[in-house]
Protein backbone atom coordinates (compact mmCIF):
# COMPACT_ATOMS: atom_id res chain seq x y z
CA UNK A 1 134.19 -162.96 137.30
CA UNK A 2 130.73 -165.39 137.46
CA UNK A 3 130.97 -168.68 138.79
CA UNK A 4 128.30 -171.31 138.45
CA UNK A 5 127.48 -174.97 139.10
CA UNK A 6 125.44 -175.97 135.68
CA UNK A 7 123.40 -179.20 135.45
CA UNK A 8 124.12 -180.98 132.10
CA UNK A 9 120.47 -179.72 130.80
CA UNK A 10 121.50 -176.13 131.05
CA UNK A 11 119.72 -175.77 134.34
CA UNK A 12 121.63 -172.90 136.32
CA UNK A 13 121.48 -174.53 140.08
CA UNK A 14 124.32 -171.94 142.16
CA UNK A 15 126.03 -169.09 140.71
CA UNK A 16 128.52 -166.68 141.84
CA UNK A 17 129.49 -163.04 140.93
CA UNK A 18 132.86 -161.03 141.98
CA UNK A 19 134.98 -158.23 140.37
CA UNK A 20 138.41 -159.11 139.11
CA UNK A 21 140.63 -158.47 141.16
CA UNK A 22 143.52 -156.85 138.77
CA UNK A 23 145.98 -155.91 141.10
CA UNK A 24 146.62 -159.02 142.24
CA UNK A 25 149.26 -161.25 140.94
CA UNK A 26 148.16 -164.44 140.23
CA UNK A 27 144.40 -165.74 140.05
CA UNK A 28 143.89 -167.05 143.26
CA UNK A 29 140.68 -165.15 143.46
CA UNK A 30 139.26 -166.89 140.25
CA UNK A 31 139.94 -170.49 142.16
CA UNK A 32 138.21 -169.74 145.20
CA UNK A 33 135.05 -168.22 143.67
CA UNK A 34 134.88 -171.84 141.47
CA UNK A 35 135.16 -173.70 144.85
CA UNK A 36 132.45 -171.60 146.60
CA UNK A 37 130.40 -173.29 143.58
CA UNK A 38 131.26 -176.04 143.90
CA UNK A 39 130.22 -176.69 148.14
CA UNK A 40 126.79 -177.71 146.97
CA UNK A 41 128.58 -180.95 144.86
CA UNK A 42 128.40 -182.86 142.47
CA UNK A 43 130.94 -181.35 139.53
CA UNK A 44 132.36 -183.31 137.56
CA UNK A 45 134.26 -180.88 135.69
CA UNK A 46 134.99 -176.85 135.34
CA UNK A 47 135.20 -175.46 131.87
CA UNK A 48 136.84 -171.89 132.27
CA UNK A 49 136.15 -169.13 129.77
CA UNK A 50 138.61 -165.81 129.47
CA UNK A 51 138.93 -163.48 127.41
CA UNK A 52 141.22 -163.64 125.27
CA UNK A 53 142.71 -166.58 122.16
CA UNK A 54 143.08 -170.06 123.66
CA UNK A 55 145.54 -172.96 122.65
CA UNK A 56 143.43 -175.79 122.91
CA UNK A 57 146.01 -178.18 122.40
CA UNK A 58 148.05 -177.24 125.81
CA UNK A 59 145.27 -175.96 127.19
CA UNK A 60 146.64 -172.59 127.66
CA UNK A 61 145.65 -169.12 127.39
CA UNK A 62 147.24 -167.16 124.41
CA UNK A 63 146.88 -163.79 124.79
CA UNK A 64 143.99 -161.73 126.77
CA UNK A 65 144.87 -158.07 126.93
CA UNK A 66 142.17 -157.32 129.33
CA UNK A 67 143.49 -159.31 132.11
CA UNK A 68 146.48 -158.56 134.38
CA UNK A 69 149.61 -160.37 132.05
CA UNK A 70 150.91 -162.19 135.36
CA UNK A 71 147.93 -164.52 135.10
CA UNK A 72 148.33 -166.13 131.88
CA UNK A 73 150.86 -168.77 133.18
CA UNK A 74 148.39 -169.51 135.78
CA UNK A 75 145.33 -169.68 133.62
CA UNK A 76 146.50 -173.29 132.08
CA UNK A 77 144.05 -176.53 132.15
CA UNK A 78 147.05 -178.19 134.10
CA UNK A 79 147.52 -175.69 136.78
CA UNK A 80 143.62 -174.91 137.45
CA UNK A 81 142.91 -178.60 137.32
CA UNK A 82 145.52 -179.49 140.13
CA UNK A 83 144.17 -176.47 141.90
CA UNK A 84 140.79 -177.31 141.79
CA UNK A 85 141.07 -181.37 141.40
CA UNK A 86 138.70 -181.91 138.78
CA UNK A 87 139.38 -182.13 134.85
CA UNK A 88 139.55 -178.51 133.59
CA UNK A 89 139.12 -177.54 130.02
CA UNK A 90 139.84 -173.88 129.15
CA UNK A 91 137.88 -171.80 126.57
CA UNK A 92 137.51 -168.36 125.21
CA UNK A 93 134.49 -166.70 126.31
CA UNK A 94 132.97 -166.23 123.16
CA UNK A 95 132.74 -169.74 122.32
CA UNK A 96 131.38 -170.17 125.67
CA UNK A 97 128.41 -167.92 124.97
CA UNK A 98 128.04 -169.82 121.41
CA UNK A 99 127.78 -172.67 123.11
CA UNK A 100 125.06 -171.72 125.40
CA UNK A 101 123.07 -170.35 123.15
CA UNK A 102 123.36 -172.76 120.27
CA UNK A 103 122.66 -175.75 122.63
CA UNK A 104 119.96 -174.31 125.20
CA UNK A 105 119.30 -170.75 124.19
CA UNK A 106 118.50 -168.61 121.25
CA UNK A 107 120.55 -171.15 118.75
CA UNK A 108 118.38 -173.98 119.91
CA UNK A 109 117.57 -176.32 116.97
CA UNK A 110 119.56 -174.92 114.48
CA UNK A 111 122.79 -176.73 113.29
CA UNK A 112 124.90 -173.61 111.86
CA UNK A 113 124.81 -171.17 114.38
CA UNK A 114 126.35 -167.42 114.72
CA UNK A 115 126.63 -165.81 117.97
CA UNK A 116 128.18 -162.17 117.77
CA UNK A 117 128.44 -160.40 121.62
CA UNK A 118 127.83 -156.51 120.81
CA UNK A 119 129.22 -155.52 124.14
CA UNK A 120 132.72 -153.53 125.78
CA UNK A 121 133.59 -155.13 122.69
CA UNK A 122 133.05 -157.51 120.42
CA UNK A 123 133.38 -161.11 120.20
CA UNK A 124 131.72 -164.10 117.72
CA UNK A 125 131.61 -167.36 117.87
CA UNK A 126 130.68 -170.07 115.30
CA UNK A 127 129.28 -173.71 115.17
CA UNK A 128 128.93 -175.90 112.12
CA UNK A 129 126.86 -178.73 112.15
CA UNK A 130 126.49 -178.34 115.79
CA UNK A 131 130.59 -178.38 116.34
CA UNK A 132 132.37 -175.64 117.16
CA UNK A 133 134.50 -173.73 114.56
CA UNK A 134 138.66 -174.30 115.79
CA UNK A 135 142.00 -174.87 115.03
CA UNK A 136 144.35 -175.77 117.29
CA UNK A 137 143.63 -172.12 118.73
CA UNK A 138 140.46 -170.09 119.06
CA UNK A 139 139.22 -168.58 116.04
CA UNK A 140 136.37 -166.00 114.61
CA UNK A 141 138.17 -162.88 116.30
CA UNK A 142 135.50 -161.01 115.04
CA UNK A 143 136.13 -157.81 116.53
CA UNK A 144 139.27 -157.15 114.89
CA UNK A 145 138.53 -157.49 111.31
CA UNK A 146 138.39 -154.13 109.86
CA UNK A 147 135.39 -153.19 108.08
CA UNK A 148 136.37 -149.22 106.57
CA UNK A 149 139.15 -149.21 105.00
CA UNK A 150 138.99 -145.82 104.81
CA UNK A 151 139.47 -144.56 108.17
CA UNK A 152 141.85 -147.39 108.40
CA UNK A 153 144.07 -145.79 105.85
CA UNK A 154 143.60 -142.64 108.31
CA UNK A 155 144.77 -144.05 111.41
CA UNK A 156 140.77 -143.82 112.77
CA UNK A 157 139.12 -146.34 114.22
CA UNK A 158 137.84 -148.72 111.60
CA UNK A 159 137.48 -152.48 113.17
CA UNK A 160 134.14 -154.01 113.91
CA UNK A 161 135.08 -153.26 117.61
CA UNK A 162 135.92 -150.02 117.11
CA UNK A 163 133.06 -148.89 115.06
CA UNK A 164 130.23 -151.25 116.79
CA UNK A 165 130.91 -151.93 120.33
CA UNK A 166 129.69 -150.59 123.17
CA UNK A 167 132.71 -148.18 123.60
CA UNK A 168 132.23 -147.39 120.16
CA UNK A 169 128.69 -146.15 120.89
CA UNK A 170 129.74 -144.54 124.04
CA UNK A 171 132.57 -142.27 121.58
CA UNK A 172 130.59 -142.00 119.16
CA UNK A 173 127.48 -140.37 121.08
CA UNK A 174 129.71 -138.10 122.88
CA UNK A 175 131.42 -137.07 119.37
CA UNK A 176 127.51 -136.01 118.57
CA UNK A 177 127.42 -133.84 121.68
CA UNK A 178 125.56 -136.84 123.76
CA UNK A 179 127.19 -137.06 127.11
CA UNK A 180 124.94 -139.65 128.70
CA UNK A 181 124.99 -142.43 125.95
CA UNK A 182 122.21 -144.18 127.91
CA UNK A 183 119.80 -141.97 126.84
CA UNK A 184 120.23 -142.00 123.45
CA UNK A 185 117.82 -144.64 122.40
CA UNK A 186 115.52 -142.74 124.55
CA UNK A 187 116.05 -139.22 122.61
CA UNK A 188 116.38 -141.24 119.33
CA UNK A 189 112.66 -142.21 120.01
CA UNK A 190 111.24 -138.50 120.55
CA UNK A 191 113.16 -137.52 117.85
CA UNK A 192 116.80 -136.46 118.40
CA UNK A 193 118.45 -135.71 115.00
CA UNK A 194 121.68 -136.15 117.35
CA UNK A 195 120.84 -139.41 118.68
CA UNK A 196 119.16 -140.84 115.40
CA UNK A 197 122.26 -140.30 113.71
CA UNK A 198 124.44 -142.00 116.27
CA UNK A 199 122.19 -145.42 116.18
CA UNK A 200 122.21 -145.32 112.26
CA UNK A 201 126.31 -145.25 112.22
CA UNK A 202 126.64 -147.95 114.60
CA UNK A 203 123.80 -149.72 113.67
CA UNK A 204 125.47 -149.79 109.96
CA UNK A 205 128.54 -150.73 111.40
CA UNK A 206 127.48 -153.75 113.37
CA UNK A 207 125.19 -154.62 110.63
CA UNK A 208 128.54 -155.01 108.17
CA UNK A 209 130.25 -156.74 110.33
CA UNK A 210 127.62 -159.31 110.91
CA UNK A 211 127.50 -159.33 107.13
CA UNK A 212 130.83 -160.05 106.50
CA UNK A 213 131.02 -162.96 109.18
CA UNK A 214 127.61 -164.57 107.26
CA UNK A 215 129.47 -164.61 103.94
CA UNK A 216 131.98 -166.42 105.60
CA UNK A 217 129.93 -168.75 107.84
CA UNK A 218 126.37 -169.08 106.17
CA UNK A 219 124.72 -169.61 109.28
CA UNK A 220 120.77 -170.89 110.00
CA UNK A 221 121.22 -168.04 112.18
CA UNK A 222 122.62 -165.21 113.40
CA UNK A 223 122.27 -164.69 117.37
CA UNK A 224 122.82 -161.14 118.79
CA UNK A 225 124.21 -160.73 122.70
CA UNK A 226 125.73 -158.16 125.02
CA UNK A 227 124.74 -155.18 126.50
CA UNK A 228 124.58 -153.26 123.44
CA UNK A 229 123.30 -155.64 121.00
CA UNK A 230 120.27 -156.07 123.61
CA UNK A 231 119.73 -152.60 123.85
CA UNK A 232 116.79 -152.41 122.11
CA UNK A 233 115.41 -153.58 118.51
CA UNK A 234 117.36 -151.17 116.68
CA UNK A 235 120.23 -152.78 115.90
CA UNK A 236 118.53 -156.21 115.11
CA UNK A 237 116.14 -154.19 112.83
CA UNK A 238 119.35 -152.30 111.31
CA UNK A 239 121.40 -156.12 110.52
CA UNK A 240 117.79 -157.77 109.55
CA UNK A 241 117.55 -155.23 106.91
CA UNK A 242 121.54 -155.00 105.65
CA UNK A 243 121.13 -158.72 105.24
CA UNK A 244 118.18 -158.81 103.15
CA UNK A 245 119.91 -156.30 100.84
CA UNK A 246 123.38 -156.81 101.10
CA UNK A 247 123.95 -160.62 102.83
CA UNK A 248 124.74 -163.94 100.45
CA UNK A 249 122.81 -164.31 97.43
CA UNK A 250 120.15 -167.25 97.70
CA UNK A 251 120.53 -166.97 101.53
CA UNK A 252 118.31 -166.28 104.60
CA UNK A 253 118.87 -166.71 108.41
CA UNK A 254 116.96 -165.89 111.23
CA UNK A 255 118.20 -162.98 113.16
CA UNK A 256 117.46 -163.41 116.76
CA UNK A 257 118.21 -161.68 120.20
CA UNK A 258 120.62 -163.69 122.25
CA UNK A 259 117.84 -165.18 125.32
CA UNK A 260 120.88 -166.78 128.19
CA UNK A 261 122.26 -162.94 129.18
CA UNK A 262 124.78 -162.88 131.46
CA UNK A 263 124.39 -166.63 132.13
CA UNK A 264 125.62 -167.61 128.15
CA UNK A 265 129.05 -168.70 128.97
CA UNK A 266 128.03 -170.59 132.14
CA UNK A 267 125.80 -171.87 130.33
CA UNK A 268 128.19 -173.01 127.34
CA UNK A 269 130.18 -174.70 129.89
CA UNK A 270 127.45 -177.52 130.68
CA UNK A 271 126.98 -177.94 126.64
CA UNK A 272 131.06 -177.72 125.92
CA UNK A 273 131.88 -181.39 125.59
CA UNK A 274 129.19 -181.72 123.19
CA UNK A 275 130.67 -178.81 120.50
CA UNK A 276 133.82 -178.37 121.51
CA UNK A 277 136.46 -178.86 118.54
């Protein structure tokens, strides 16, 4: 969990970092790391990112499978707002990273933006004209659209998440015989058939994914994030160069590495009012 007190410019002025704390029943824990933000003052509202789909109309969270299911009548606008006593809006983390980097980060200036976070797994989010793309619910689940139908017909993995995260890349270098997938960029660099071959199948994976979401979207441009999308020029080289051959007829975008980090979502929350849908 990561807490921070944001000025409206971006500007990062206290932040916070704690583990979730799963085996507890309700998210008490999330509350007071928020207030510890808050002591040096002035908020004059939390924005709350999870992960997991968001109804923005009761200001509720969905579904989240990677949080303990006891919170989710807890996580609500309502009941975090009376907790904390300031105006809470909740959001899905994705869109929260969007946000930040479409307003103050790598997004900056454009007006269509695409953020995908190559990370545990993946997420996307999307603004149009410099608003957020919504329904009454979060939308762009990216991760879960399936992109080989073939293993899908299989029972293998074949989502974006499955075939381009950063478990993916974990599986996938130990199904090469790499135990330690940290050092595969390393041994792909001095020459590692092994490792070479791993970064070429995910790097072709993320790389149709990303397609796929700028034949939806037709973005200015396509921001990369998370762990494994930062982990090294690779995999922006590997979607620069599926685009250019394979992306939307009569269409360019910048491809660009995500520049906010960790700090994209708190972030996001300062520039939320301005994009959200």
């Amino acid at each position: 969990m990561r807490a921070a007190l944001v000025a409206d410019d971006g500007t990062v002025l206290r932040r916070e970092v704690r583990a979730t704390p799963r085996e507890d029943p309700r998210p008490d824990a999330l509350v007071e790391l928020i207030r510890s933000v808050r002591e040096l003052g002035g908020a004059e509202r939390a924005v709350i990112g999870v992960p997991g789909r968001v109804d923005h109309a009761r200001g509720a969270l969905d579904h989240a499978p990677n949080l303990p299911a006891s919170w989710a009548p807890h996580l609500t606008a309502e009941a975090l707002g009376e907790a904390l006593g300031l105006p809470v809006a909740l959001a899905n983390d994705a869109d929260l990273a969007a946000a930040g980097e479409a307003v103050h980060g790598a997004g900056r200036g454009f007006r269509d933006v695409l953020y995908v976070t190559l990370s545990t797994g993946v997420g996307a989010g999307v603004l149009l004209g410099r608003r957020l793309v919504a329904g009454r619910r979060s939308a762009v689940e990216a991760g879960h659209h399936v992109i080989d139908l073939s293993a899908f017909r299989r029972g293998e993995p074949a989502t974006f998440e499955q075939l381009a995260s950063g478990t993916a890349f974990a599986r996938i270098a130990r199904e090469h015989g790499l135990d330690d997938p940290m050092s595969v960029v390393e041994l792909a660099g001095g020459g590692d058939q092994r490792a070479r071959n791993v970064l070429e199948q995910v790097g072709l994976a993320a790389a149709v994914g990303v397609r796929n979401l700028c034949f939806l979207f037709t973005p200015e441009v396509v921001v990369i994030g998370g762990g494994l999308g930062l982990s090294g020029s690779w995999i922006l080289e590997a979607i620069e160069v599926h685009l250019a051959a394979y992306g939307p007829p009569a269409w360019s975008a910048e491809v660009r590495p995500a520049a906010l980090g960790d700090d994209a979502g708190l972030v996001g929350a300062s520039a939320w009012e301005q994009v959200r849908p």
